[in-house]
N, C-alpha and C. Protein backbone atom coordinates (compact mmCIF):
# COMPACT_ATOMS: atom_id res chain seq x y z
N UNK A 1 122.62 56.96 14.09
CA UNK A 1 121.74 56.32 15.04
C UNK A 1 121.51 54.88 14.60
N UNK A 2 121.75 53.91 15.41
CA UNK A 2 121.57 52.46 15.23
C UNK A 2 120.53 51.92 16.44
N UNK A 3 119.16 52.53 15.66
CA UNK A 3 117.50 52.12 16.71
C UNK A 3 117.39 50.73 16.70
N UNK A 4 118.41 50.25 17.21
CA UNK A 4 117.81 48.82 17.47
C UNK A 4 118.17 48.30 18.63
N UNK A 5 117.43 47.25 19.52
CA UNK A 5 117.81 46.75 20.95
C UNK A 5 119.44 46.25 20.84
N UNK A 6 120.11 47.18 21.93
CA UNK A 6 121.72 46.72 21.52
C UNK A 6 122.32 48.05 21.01
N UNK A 7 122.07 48.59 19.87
CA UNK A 7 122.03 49.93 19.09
C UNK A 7 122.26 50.86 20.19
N UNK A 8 123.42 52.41 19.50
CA UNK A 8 123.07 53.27 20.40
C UNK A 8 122.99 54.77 19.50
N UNK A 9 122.40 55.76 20.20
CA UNK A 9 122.48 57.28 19.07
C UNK A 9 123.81 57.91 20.04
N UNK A 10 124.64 58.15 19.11
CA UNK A 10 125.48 59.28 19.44
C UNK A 10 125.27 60.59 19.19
N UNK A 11 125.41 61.44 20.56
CA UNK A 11 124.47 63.23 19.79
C UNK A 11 125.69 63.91 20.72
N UNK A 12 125.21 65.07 20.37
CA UNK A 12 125.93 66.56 20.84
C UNK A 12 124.51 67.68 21.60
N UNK A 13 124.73 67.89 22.51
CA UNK A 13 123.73 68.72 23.00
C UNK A 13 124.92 70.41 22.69
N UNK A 14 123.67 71.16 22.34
CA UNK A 14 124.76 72.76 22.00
C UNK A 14 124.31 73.97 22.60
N UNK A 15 124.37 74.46 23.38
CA UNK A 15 123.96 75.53 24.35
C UNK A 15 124.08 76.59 23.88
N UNK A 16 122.79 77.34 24.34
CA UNK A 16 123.13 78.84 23.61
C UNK A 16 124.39 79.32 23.37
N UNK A 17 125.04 79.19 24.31
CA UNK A 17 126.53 79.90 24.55
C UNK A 17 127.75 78.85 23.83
N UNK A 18 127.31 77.99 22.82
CA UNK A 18 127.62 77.25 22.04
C UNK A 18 128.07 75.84 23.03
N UNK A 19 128.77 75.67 23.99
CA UNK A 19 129.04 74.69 24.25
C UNK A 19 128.75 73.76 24.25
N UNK A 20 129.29 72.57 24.38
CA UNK A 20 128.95 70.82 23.46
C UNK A 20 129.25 69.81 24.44
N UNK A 21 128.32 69.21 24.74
CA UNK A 21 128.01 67.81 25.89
C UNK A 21 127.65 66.95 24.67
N UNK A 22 128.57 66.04 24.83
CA UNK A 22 128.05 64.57 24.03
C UNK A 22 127.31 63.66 24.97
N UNK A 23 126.42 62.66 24.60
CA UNK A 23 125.94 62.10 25.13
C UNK A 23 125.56 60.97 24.03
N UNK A 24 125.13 59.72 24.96
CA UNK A 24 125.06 58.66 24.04
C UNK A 24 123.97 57.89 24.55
N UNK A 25 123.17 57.45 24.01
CA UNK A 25 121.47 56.04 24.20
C UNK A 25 122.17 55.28 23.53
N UNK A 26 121.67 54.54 24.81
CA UNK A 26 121.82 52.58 24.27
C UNK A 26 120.65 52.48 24.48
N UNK A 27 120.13 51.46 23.25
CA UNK A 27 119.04 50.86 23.50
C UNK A 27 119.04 49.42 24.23
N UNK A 28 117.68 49.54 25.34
CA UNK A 28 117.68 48.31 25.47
C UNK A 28 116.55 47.20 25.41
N UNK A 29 115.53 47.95 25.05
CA UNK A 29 114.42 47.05 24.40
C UNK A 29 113.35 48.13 23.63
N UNK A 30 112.51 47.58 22.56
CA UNK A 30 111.70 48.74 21.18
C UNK A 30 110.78 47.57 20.95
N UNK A 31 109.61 48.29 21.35
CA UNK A 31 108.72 47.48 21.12
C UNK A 31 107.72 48.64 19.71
N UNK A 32 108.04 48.22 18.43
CA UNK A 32 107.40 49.03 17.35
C UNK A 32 105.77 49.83 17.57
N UNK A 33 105.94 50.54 17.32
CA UNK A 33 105.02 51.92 17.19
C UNK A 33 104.23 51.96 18.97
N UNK A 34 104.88 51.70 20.13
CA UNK A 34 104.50 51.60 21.72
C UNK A 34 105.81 52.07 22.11
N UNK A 35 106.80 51.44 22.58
CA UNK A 35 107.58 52.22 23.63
C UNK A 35 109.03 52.19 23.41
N UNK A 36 110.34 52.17 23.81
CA UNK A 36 111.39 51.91 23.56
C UNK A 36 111.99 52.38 25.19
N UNK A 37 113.10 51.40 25.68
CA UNK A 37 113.88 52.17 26.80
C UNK A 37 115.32 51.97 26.26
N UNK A 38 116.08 52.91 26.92
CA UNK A 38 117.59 53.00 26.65
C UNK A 38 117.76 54.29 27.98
N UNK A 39 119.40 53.45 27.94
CA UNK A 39 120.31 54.14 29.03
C UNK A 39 120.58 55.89 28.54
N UNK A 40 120.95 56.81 29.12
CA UNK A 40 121.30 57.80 28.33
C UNK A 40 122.68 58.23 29.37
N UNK A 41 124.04 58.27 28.65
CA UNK A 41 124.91 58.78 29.46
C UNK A 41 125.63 59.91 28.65
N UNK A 42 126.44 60.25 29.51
CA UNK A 42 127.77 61.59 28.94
C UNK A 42 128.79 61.07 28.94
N UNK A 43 129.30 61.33 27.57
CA UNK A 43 130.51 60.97 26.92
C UNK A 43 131.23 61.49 26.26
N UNK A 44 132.24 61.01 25.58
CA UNK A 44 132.99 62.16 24.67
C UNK A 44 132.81 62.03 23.38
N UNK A 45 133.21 62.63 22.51
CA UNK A 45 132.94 62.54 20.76
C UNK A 45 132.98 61.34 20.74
N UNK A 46 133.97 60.47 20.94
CA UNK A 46 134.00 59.05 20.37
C UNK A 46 133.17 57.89 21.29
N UNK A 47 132.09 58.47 22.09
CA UNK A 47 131.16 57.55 22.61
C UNK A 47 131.55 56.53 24.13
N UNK A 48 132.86 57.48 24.91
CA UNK A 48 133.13 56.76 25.48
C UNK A 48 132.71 57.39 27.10
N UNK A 49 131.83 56.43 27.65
CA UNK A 49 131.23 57.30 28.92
C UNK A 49 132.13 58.30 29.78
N UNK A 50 131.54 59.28 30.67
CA UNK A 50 132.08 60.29 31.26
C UNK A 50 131.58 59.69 32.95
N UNK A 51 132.63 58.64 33.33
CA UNK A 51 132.03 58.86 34.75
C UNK A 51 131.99 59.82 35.90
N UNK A 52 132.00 61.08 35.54
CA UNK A 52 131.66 61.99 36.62
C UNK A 52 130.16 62.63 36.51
N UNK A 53 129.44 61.96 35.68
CA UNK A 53 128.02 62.52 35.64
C UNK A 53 127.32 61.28 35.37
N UNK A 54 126.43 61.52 35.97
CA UNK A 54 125.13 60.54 35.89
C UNK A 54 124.52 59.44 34.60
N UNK A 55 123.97 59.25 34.93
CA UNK A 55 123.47 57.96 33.39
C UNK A 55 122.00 57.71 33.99
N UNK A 56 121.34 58.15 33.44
CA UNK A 56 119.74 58.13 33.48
C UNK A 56 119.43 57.17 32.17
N UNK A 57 118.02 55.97 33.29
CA UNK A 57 116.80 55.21 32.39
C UNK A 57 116.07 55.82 31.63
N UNK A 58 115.65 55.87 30.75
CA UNK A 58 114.57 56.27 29.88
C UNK A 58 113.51 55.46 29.32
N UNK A 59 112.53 55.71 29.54
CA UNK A 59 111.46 55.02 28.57
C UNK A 59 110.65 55.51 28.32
N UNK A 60 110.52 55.87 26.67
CA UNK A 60 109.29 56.57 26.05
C UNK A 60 108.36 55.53 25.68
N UNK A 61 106.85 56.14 26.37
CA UNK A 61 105.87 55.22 25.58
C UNK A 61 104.83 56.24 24.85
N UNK A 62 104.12 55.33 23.85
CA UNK A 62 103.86 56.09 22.56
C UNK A 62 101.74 55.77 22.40
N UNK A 63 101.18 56.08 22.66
CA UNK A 63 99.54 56.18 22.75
C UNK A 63 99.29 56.75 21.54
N UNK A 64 98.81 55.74 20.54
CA UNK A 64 97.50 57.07 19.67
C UNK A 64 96.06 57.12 20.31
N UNK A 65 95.83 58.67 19.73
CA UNK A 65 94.88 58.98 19.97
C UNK A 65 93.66 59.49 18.95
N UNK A 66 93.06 58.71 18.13
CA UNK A 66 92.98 59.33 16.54
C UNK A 66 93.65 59.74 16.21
N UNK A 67 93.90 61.18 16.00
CA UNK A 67 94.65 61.75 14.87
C UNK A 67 96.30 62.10 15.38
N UNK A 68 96.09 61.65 16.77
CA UNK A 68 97.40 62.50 17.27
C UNK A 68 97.91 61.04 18.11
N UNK A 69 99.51 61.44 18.48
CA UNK A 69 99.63 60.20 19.11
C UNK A 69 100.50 61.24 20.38
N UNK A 70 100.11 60.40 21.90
CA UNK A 70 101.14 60.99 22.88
C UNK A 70 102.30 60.46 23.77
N UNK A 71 103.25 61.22 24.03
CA UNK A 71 104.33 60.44 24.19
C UNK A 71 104.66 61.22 25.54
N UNK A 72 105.01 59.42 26.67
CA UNK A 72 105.04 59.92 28.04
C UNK A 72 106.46 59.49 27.92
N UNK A 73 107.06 60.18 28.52
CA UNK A 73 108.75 60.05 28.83
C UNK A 73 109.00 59.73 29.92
N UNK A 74 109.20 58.68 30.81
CA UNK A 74 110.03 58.62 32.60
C UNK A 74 111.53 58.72 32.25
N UNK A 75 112.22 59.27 32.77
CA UNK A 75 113.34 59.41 33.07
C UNK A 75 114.05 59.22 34.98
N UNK A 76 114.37 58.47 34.72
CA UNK A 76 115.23 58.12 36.30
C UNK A 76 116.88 58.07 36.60
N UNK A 77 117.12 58.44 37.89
CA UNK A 77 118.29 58.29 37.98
C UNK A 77 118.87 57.61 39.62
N UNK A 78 119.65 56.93 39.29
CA UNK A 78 120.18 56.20 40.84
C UNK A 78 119.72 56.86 42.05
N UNK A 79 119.67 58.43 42.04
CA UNK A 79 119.59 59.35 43.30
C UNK A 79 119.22 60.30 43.31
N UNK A 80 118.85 61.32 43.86
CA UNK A 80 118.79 62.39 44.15
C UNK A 80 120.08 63.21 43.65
N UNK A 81 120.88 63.12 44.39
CA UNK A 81 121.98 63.68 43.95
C UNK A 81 122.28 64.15 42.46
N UNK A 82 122.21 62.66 41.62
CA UNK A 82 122.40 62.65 40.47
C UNK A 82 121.30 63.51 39.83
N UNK A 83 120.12 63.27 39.96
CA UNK A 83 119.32 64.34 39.24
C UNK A 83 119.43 66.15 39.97
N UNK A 84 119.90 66.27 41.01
CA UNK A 84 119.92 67.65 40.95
C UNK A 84 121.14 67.83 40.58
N UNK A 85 122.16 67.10 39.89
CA UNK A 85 123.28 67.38 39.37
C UNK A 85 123.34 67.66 37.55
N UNK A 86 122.18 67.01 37.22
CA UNK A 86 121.86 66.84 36.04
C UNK A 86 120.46 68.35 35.49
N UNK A 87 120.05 68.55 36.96
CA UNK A 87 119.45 69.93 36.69
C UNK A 87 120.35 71.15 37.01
N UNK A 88 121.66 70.77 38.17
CA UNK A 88 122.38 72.50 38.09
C UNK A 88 123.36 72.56 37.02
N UNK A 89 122.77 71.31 35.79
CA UNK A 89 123.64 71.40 34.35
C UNK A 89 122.61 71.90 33.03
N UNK A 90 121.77 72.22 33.98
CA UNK A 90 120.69 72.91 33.03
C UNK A 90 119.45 72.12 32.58
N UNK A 91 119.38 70.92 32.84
CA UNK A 91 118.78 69.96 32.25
C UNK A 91 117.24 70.33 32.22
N UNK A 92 116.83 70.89 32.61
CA UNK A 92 115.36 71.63 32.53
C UNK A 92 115.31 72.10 31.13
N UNK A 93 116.34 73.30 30.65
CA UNK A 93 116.08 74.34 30.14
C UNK A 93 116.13 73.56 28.52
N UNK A 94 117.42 72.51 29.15
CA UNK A 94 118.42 71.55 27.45
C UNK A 94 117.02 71.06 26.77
N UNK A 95 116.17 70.38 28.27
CA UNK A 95 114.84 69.14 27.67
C UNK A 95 113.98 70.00 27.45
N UNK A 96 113.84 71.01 27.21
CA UNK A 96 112.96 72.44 27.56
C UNK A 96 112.92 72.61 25.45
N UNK A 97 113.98 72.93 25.70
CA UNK A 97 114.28 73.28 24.30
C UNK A 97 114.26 72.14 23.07
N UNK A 98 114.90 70.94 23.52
CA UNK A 98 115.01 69.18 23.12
C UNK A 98 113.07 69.77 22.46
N UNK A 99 112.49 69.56 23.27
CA UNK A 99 110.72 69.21 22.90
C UNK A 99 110.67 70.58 21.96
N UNK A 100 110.91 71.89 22.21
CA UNK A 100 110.49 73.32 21.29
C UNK A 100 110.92 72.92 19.74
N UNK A 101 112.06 72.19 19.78
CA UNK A 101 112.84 71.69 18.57
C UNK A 101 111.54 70.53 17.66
N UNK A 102 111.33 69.77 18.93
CA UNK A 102 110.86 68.73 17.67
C UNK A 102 109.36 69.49 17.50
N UNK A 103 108.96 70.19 18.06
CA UNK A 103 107.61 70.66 18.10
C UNK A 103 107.96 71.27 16.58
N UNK A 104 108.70 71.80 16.34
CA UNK A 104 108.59 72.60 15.25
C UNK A 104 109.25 72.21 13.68
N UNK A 105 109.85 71.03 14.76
CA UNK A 105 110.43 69.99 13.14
C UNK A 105 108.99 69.18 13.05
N UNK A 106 108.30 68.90 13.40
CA UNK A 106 106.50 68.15 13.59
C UNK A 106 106.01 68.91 12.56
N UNK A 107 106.01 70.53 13.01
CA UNK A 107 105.04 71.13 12.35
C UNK A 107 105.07 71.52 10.84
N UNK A 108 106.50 71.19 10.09
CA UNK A 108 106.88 71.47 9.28
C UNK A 108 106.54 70.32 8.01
N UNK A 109 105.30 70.71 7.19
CA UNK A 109 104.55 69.92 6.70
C UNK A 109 105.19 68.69 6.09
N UNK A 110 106.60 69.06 5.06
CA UNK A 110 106.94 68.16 4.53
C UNK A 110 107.79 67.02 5.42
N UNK A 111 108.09 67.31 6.60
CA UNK A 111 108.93 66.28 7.42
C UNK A 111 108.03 65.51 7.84
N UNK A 112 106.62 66.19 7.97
CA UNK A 112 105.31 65.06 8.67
C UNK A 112 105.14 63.39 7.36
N UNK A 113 105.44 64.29 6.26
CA UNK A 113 104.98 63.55 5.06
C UNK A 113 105.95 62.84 5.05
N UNK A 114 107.43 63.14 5.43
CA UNK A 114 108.51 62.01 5.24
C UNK A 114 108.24 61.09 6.24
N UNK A 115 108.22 61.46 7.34
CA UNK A 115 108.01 60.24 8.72
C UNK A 115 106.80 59.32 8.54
N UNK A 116 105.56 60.13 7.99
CA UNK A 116 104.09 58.98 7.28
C UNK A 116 104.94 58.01 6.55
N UNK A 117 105.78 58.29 5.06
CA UNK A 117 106.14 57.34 4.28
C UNK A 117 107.36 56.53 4.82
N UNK A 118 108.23 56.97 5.57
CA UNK A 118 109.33 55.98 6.21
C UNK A 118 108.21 55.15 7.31
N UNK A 119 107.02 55.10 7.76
CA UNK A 119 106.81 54.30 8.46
C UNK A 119 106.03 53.02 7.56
């Protein structure tokens, strides 16, 4: 992952039934400990877009709240189309699971303590 404006994360999404969607964020602007947006498309291992599926905006923004901080996600896409194409690919269940994941990498005391000291 190269988090910087310009920068992009290369990932693998893995489905119960094992199968593997690459996908890739570009960043395009990070404003430190508030928000960040980047493109998110489908691609292949070596990061090279898939134009038969969609490419959704993203922008997470980041609120503390005393002790806790909350994070609103928009996600957009050119059309209609494209997002119910991106949900009869499961995309509910993928972002469903995406959040169950970090919920429980959060809760896991010593990763809280690494992310306090890397910041």
């Amino acid at each position: 992952m190269d988090f910087r404006e310009g920068g992009m994360w290369l990932y693998a999404m893995v489905s119960p039934k094992n199968e593997v969607h690459w996908c890739k964020a570009q960043y395009q602007n990070i404003e430190a400990f508030k928000s960040f947006i980047h493109t998110d498309s489908f691609c292949d291992e070596n990061g090279n877009v898939v134009q038969d599926f969609p490419t959704s905006s993203r922008t997470n923004v980041f609120k503390a709240n005393k002790d806790k901080t909350s994070v609103n996600i928009t996600i957009q896409y050119d059309s209609l189309a494209d997002l119910e194409q991106v949900i009869e690919m499961g995309f509910k269940e993928g972002f469903t699971m995406a959040m169950q994941n970090l919920d429980l990498y959060l809760e896991d005391e010593s990763s809280i303590k690494e992310i306090k000291s890397s910041i």
